[in-house]
Protein backbone atom coordinates (compact mmCIF):
# COMPACT_ATOMS: atom_id res chain seq x y z
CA UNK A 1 43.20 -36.54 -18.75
CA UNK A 2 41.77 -33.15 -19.49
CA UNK A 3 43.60 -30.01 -20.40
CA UNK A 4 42.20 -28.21 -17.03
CA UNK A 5 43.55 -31.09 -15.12
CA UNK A 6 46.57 -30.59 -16.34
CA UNK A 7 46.85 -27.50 -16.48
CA UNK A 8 49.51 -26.31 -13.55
CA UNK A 9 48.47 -24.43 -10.22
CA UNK A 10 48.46 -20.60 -11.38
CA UNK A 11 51.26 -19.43 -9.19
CA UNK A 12 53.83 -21.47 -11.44
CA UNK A 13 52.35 -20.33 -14.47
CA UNK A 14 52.96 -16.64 -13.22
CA UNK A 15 56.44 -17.78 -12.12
CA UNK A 16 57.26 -19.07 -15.50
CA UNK A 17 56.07 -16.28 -17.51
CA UNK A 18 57.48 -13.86 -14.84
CA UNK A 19 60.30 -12.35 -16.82
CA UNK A 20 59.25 -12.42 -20.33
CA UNK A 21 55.77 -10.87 -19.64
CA UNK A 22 57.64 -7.73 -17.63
CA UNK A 23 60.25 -7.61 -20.09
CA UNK A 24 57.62 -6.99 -23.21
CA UNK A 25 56.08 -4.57 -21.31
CA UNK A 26 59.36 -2.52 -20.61
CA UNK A 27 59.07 -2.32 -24.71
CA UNK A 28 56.04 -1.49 -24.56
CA UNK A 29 54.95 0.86 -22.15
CA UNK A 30 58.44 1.93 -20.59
CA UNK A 31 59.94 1.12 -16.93
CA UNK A 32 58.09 3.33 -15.09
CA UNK A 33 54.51 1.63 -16.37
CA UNK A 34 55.48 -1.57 -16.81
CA UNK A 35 54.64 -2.62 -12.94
CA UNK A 36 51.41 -1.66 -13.22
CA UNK A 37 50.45 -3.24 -16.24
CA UNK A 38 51.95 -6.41 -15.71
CA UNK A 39 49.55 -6.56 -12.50
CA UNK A 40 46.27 -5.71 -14.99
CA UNK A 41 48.10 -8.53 -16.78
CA UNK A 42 48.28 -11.79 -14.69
CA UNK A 43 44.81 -10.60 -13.08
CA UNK A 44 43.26 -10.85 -16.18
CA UNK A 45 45.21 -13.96 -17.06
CA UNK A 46 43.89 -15.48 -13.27
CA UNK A 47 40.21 -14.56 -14.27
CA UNK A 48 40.50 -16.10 -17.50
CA UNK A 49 42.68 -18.86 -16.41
CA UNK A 50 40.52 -22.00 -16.44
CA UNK A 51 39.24 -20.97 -19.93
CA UNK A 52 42.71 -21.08 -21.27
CA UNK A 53 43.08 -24.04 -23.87
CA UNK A 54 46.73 -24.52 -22.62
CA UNK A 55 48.49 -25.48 -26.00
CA UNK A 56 50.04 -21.70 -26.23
CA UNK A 57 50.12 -20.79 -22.39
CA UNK A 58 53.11 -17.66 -23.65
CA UNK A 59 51.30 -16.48 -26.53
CA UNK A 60 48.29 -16.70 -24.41
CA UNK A 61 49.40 -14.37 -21.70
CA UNK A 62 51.52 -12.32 -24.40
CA UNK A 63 48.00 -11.37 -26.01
CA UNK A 64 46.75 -10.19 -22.89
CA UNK A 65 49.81 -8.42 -21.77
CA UNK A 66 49.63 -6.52 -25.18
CA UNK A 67 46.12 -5.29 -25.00
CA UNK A 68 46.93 -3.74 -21.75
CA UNK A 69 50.15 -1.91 -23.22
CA UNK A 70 47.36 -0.67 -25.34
CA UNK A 71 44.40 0.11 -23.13
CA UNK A 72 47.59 1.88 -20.94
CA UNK A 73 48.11 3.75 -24.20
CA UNK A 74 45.53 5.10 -25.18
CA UNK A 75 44.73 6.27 -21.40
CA UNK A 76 47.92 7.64 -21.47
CA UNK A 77 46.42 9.44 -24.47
CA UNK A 78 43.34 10.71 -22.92
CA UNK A 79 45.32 12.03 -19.89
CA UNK A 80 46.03 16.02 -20.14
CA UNK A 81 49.41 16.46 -19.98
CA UNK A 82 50.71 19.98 -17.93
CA UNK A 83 52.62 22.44 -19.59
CA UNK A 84 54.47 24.01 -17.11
CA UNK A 85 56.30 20.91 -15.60
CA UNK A 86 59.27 19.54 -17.74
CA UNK A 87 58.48 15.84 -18.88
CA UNK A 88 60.02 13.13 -17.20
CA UNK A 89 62.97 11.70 -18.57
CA UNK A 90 62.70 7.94 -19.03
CA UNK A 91 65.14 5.79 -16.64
CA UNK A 92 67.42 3.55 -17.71
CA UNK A 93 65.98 -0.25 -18.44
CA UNK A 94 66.21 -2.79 -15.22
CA UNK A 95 68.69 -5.39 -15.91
CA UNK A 96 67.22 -8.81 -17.34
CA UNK A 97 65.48 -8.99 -20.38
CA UNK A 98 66.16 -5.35 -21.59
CA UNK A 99 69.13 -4.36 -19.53
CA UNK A 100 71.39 -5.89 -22.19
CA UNK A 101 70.58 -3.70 -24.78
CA UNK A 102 71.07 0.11 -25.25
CA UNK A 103 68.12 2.12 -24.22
CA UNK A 104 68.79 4.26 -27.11
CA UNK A 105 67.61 1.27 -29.05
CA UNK A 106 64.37 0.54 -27.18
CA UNK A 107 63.69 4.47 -27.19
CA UNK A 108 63.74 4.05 -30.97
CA UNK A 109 61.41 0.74 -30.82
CA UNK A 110 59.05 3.49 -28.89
CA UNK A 111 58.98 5.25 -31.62
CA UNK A 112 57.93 2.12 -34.15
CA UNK A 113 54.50 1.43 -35.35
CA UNK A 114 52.24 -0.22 -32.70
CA UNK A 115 52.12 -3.80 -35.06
CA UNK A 116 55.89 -3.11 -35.13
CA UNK A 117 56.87 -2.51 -31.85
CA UNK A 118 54.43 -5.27 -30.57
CA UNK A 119 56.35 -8.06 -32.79
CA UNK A 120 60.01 -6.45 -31.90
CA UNK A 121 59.20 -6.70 -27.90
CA UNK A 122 57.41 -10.13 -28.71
CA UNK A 123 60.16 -11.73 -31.06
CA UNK A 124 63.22 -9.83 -28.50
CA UNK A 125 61.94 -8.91 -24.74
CA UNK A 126 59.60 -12.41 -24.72
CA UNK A 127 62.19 -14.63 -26.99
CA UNK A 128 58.32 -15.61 -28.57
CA UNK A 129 58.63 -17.73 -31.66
CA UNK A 130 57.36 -16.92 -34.72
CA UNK A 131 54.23 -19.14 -34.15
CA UNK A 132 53.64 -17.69 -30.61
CA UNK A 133 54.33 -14.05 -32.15
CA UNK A 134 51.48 -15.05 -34.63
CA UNK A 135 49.36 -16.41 -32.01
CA UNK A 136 49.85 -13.25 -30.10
CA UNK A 137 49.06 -10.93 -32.80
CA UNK A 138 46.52 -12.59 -33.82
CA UNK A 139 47.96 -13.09 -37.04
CA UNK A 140 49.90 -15.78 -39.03
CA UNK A 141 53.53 -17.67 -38.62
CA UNK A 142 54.75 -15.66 -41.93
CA UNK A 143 52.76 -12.40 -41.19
CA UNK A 144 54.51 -12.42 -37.57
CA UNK A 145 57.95 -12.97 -39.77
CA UNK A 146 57.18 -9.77 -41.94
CA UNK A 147 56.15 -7.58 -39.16
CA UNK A 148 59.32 -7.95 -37.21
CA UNK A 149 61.40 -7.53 -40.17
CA UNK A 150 59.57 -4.61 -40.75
CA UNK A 151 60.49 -3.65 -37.49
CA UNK A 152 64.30 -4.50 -37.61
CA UNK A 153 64.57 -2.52 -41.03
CA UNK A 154 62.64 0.46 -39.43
CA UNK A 155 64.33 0.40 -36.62
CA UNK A 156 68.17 0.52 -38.88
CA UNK A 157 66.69 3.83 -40.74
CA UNK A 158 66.57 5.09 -37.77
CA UNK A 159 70.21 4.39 -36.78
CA UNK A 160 71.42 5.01 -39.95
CA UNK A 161 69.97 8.25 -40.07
CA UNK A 162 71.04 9.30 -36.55
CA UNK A 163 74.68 8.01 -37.23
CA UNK A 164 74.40 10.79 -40.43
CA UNK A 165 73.38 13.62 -38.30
């Protein structure tokens, strides 16, 4: 049998990823963005869908969910920003994957390196493997390791610092 025979009807492949898709992309882009971007997502996931090899299907829709918390990113970048209107203050995280956790503590991921705060919402918001994380990031099993223990250790100067203040 074939790997596109097998491979399951799209709708339960969106199902499945669902939650861990929306919940990296809370990390990544914030509440109020993540909506849209998890659309651009799992429409470029259905266009790409019968070319996927199927032995990674989560890494495989990670990679694509990442690249457009970047393309939203630097959009976001391009965009002038008024300077008479007070900025927005981010709401609180949704419950499921993130509403466990502080926001405090994703407000500081935020503020991480993009390789870092890729692997952190990979390795915590997605519950990715190592592997998958590497797959994702195009990069390997141990290099996936370092980068989110990068992160983690970033991400404790932070607290520590705040906690100083």
């Amino acid at each position: 049998m074939s790997a596109i025979a097998a491979r399951p009807p799209f709708q339960r492949f969106l199902d499945e990823h669902r939650a861990p898709v929306l919940g990296f992309l809370r990390a990544m882009v914030g509440p109020n963005d993540a909506e849209d971007c998890f659309q651009e997502t799992f429409i470029a996931a259905l266009r790409a869908y019968e070319e996927m090899d199927g032995r990674h299907p989560r890494a495989w829709v990670m990679t694509i969910a990442r690249r457009k918390a970047i393309d939203h990113h630097r959009a976001r970048a391009r965009r002038p920003e008024p300077r008479d209107e007070l900025p927005e203050h981010p709401a609180p995280p949704a419950s499921g994957g993130l509403g466990e956790l502080d926001g405090e503590v994703w407000a500081a991921v935020a503020a991480l390196s993009d390789v870092q705060r890729s692997a952190i919402a990979l390795r915590y918001a997605a519950d990715l493997s190592y592997r998958e994380i590497g797959e994702a990031l195009d990069c390997s099993e141990a290099a996936a390791r370092r980068r989110v223990a990068d992160g983690v250790a970033a991400l404790r100067g932070m607290i520590d610092r705040e906690e100083a203040r």
